[in-house]
N, C-alpha and C. Protein backbone atom coordinates (compact mmCIF):
# COMPACT_ATOMS: atom_id res chain seq x y z
N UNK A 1 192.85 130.64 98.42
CA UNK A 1 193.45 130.95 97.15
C UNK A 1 192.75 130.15 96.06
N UNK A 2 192.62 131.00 95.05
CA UNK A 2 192.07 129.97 93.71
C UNK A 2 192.75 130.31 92.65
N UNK A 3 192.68 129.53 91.49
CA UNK A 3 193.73 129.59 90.51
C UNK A 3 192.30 129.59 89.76
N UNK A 4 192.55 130.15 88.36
CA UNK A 4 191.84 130.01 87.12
C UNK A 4 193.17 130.27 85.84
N UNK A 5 192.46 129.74 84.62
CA UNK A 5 192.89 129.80 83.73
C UNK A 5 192.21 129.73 82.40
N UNK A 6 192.15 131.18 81.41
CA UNK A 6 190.96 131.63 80.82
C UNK A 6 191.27 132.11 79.66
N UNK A 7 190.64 132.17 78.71
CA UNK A 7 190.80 132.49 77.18
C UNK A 7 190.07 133.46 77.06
N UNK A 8 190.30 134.07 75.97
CA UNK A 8 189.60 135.57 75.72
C UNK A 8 188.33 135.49 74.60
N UNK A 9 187.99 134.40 74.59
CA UNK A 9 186.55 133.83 74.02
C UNK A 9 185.35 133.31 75.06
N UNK A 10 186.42 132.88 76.39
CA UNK A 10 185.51 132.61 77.10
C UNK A 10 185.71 131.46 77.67
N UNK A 11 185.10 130.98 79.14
CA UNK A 11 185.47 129.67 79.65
C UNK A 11 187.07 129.38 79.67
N UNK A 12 187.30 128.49 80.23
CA UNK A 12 188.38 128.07 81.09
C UNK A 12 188.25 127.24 82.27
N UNK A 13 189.16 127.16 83.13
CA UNK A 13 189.52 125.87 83.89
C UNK A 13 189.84 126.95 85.45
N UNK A 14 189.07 126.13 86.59
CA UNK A 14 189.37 126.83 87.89
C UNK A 14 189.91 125.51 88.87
N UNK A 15 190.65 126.25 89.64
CA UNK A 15 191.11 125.53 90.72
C UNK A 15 190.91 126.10 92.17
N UNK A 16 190.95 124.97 92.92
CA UNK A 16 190.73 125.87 94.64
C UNK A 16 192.18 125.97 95.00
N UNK A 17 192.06 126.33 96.40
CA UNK A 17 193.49 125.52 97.20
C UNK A 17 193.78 124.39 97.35
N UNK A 18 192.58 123.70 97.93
CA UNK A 18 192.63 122.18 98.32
C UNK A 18 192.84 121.24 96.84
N UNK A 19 192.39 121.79 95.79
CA UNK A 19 193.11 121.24 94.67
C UNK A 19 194.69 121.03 94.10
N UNK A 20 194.84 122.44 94.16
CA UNK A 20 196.38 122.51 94.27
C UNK A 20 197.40 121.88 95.09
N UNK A 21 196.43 122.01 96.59
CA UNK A 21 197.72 120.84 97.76
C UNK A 21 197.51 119.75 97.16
N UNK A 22 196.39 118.67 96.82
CA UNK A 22 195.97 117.68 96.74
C UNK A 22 197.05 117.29 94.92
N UNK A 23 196.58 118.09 94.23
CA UNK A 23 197.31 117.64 92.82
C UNK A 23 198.20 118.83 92.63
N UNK A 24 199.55 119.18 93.07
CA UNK A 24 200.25 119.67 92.49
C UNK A 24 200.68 120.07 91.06
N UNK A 25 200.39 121.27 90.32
CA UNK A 25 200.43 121.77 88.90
C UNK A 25 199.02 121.69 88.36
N UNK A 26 198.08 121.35 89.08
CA UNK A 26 196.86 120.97 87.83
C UNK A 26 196.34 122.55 87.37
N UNK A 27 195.44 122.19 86.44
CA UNK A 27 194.63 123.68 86.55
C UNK A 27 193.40 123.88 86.67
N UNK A 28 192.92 122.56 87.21
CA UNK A 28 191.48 122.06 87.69
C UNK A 28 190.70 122.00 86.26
N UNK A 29 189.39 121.84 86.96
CA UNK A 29 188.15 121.45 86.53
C UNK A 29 187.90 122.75 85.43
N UNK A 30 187.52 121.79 83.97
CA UNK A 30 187.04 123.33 83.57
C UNK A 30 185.41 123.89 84.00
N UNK A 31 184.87 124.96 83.52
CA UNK A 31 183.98 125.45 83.41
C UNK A 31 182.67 124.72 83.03
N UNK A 32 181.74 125.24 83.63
CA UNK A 32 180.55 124.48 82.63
C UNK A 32 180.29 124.64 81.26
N UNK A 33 181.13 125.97 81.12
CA UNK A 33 180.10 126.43 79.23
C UNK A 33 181.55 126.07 78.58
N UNK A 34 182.92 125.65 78.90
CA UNK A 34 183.93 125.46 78.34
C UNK A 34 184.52 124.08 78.24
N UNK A 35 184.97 124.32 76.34
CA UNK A 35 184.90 122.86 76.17
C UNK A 35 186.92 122.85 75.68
N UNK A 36 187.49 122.61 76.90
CA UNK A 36 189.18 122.15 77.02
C UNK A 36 189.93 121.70 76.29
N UNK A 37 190.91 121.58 75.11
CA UNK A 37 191.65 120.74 74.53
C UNK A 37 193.29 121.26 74.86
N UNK A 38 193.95 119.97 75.12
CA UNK A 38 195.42 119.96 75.49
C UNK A 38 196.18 119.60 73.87
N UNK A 39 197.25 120.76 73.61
CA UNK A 39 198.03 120.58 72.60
C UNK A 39 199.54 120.27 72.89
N UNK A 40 200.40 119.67 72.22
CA UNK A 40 201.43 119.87 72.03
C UNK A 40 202.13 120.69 70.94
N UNK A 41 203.46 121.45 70.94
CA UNK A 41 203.78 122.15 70.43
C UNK A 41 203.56 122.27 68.73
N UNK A 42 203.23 120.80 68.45
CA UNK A 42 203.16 120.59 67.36
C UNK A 42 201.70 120.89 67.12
N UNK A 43 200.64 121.21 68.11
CA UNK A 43 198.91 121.24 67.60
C UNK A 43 198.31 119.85 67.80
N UNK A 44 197.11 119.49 67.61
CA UNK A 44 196.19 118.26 67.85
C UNK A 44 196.68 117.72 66.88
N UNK A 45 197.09 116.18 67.71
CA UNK A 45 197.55 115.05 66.96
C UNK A 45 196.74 114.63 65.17
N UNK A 46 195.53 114.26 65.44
CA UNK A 46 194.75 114.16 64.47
C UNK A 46 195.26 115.07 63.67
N UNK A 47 195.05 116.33 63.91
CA UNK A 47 195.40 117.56 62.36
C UNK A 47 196.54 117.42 62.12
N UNK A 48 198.08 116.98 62.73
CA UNK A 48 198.95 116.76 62.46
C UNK A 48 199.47 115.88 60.98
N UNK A 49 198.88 114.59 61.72
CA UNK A 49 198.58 113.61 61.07
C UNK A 49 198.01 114.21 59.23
N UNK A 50 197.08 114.79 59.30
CA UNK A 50 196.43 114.94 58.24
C UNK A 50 197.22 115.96 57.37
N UNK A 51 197.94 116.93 58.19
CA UNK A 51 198.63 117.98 57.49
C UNK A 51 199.64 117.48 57.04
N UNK A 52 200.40 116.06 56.99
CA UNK A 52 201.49 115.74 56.89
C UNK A 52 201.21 114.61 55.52
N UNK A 53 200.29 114.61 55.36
CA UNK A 53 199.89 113.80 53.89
C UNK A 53 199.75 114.93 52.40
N UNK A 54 200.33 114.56 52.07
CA UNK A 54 201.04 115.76 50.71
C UNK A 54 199.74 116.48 49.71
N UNK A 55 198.48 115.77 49.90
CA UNK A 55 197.10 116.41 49.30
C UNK A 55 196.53 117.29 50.41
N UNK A 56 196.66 117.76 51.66
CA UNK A 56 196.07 118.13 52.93
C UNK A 56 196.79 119.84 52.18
N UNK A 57 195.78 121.11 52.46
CA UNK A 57 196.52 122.15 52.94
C UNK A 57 196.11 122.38 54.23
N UNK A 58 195.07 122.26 54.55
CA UNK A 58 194.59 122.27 55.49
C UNK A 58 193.36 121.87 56.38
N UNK A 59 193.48 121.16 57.54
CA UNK A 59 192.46 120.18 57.76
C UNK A 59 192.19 120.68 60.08
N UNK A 60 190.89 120.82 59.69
CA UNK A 60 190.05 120.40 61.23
C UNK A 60 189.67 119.28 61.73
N UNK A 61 189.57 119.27 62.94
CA UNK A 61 189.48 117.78 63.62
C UNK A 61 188.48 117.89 64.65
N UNK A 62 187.11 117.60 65.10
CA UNK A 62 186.19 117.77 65.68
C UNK A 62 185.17 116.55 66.12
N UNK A 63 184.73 116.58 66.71
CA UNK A 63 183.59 115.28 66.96
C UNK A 63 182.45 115.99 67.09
N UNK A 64 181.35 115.40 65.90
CA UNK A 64 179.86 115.34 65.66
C UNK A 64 179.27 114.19 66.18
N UNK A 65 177.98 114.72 66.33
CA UNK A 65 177.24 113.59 67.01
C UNK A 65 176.82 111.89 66.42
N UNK A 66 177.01 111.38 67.44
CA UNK A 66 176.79 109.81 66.48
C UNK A 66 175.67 108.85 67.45
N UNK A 67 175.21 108.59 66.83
CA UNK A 67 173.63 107.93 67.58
C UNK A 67 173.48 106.92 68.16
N UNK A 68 174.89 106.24 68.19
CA UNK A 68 174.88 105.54 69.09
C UNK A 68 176.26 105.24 70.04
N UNK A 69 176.99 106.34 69.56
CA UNK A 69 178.38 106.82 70.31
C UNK A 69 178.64 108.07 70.89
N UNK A 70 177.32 108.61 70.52
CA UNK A 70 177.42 110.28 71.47
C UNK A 70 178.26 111.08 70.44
N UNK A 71 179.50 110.54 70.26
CA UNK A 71 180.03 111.43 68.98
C UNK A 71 181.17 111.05 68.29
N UNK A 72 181.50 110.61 67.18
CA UNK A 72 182.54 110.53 66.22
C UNK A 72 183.60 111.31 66.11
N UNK A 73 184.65 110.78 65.60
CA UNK A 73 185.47 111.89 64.77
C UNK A 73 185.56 112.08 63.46
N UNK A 74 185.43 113.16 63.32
CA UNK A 74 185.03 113.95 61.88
C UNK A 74 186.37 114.84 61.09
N UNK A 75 187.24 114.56 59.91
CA UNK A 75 187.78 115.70 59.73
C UNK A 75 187.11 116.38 58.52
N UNK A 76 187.66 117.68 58.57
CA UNK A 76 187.36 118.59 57.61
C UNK A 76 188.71 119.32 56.98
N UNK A 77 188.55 118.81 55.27
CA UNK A 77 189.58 119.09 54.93
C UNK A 77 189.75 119.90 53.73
N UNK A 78 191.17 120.90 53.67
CA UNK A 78 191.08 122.05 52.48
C UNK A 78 192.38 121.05 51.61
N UNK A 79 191.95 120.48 50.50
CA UNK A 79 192.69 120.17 49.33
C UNK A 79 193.76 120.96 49.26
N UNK A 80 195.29 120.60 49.09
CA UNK A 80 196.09 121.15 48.37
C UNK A 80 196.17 120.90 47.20
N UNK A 81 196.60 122.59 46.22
CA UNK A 81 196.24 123.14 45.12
C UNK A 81 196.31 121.86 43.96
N UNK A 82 195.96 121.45 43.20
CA UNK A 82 195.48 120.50 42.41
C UNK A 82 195.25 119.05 43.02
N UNK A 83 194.91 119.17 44.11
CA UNK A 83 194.49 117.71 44.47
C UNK A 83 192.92 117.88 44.34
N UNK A 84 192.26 116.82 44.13
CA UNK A 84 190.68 117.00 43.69
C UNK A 84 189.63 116.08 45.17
N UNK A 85 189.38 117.07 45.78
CA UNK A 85 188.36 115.90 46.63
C UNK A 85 187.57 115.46 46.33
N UNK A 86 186.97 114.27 47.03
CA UNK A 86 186.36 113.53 46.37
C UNK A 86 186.33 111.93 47.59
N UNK A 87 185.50 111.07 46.89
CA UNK A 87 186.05 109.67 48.04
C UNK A 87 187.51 109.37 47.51
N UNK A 88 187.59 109.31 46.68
CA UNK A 88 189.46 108.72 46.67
C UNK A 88 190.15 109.01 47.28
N UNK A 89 190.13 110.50 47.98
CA UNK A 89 190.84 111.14 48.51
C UNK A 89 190.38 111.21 49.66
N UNK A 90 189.54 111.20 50.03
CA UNK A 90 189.12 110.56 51.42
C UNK A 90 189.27 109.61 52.12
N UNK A 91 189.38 108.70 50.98
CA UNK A 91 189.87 106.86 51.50
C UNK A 91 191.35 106.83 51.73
N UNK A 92 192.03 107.88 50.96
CA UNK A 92 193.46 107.54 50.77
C UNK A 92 194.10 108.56 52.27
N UNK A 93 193.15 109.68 52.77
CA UNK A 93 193.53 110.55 53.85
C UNK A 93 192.76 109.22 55.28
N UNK A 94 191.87 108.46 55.33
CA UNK A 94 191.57 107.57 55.73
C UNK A 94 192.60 106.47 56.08
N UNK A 95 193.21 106.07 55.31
CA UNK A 95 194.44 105.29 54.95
C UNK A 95 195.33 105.32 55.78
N UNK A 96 195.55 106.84 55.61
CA UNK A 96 197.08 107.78 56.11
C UNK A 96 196.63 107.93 57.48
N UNK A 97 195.51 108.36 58.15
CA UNK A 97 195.27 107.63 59.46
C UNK A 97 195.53 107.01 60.25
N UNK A 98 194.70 105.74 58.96
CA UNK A 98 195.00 104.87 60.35
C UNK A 98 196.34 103.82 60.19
N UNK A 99 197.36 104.03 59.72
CA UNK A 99 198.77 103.76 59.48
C UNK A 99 199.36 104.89 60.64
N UNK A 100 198.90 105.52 61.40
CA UNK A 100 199.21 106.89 62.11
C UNK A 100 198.70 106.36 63.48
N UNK A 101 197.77 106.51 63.35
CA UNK A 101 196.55 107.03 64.75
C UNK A 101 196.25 105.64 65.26
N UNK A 102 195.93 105.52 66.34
CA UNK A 102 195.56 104.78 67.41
C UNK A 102 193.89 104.57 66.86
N UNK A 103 193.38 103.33 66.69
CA UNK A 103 191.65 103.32 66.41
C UNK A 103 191.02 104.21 67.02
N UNK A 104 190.91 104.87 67.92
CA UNK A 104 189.93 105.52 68.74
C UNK A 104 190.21 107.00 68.64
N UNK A 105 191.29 107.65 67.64
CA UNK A 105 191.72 108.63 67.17
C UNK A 105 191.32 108.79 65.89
N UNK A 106 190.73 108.30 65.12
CA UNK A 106 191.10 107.95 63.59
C UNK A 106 189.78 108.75 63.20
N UNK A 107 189.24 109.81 62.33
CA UNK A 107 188.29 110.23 61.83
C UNK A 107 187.67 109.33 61.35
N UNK A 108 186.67 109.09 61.58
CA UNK A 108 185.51 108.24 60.87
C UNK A 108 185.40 108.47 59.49
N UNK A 109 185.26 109.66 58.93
CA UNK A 109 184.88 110.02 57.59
C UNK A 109 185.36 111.91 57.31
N UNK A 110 185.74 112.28 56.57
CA UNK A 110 186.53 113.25 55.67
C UNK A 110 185.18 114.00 55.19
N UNK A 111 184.89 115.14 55.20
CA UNK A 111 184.57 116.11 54.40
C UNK A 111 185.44 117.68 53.53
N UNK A 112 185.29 118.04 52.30
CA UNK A 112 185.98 118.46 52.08
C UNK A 112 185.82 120.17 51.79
N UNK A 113 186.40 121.51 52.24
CA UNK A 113 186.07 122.46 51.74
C UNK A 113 186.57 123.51 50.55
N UNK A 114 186.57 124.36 50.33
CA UNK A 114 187.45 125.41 49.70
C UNK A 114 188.30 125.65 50.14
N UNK A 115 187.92 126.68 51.18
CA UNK A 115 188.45 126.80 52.69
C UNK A 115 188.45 126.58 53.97
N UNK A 116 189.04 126.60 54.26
CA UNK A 116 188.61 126.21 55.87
C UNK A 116 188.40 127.72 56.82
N UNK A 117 187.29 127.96 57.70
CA UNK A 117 187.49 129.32 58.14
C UNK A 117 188.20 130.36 59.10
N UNK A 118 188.79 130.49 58.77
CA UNK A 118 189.78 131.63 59.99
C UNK A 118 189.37 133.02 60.33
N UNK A 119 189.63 133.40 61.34
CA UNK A 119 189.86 134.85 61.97
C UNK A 119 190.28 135.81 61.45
N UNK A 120 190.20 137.06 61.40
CA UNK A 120 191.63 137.69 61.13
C UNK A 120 192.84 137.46 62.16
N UNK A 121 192.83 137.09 62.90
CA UNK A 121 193.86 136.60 63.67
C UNK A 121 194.68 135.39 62.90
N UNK A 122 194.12 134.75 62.01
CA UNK A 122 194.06 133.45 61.37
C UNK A 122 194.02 132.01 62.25
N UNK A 123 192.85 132.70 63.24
CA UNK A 123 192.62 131.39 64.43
C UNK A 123 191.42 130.65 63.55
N UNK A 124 191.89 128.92 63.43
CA UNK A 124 190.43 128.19 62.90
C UNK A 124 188.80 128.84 63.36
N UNK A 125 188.18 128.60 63.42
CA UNK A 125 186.89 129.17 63.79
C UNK A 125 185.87 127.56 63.50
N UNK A 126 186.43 126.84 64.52
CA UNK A 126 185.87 125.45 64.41
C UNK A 126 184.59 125.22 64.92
N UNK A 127 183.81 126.32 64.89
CA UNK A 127 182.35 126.18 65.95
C UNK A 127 181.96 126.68 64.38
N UNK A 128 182.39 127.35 63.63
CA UNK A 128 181.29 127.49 62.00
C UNK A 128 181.66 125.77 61.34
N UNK A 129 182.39 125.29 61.27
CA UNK A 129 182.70 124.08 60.74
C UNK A 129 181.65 123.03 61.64
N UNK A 130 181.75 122.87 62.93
CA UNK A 130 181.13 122.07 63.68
C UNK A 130 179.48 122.04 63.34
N UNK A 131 178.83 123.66 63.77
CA UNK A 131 177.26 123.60 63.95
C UNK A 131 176.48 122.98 62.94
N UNK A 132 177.02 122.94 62.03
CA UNK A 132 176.36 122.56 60.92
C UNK A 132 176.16 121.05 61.34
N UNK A 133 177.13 120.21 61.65
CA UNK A 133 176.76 118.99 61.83
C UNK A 133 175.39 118.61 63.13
N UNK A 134 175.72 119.51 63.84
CA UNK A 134 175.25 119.51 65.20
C UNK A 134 173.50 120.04 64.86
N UNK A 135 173.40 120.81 64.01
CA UNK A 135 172.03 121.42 63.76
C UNK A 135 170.71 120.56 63.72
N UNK A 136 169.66 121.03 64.22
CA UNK A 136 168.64 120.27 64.33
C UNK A 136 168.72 118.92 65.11
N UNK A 137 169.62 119.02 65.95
CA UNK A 137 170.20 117.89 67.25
C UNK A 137 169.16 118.19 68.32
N UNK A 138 168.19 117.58 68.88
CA UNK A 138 167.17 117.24 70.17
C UNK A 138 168.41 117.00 71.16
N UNK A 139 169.00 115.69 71.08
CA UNK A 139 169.73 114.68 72.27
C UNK A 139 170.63 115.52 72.50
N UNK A 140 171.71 115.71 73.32
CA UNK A 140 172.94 116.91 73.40
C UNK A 140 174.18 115.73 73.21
N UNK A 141 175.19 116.25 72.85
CA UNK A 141 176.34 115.30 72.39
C UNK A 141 176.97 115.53 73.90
């Protein structure tokens, strides 16, 4: 018997039998080309965090590469309507962080957009937000 568990973009997580006797409930190992994140009902902690600071409409949470950490955390954030981005507002969503987040959670640094991009589904589309950082990368993160 094998268990899988799969998204309709692609990749997912497989299990054997001997997994299942051995760890009861898991859903194994993911995939090679699939990259896993566990939410709670509320969504990824980080974006939480950020959506709950009164200038945020809306904000992504991702790790870009870092040259001597393999990779950072990065957010990307959509201003609510008259808030002005900028560093002030970066330092002050910085702030709100790390009064929040655990150090090793905490975005390194804030970038800011218009929008942020969605689906028509209105699913983020965090691989157009990401590549850009990632572009012209040799080393692999």
């Amino acid at each position: 018997m094998e268990e899988y568990y799969a998204a309709g973009e692609g990749g997912g997580a497989f299990a054997t039998a001997e997994d299942c006797l051995k760890r009861p409930g898991t859903v194994g190992k993911a995939w090679p080309i699939s990259e896993l994140a566990i939410f709670d009902d509320d969504g990824a902690e980080i974006e939480s965090v950020l959506l709950a600071h009164p200038a945020v409409a809306d904000a992504a949470v991702f790790g870009v590469p870092h040259d001597d950490w393999g990779e950072e955390v990065k957010a990307v954030v959509e201003p609510a309507p008259g808030r002005r981005p900028g560093p002030a507002l970066a330092a002050a969503l910085l702030d709100h962080c790390a009064e929040h987040l655990a150090g090793y959670k905490r975005p390194r640094s804030v970038d800011f957009v218009t929008e942020l991009p969605r689906d028509p589904n209105g699913k983020l589309c965090k691989r157009r937000l990401r590549d850009p950082y990632r572009a012209g990368r040799t080393r692999p993160v």
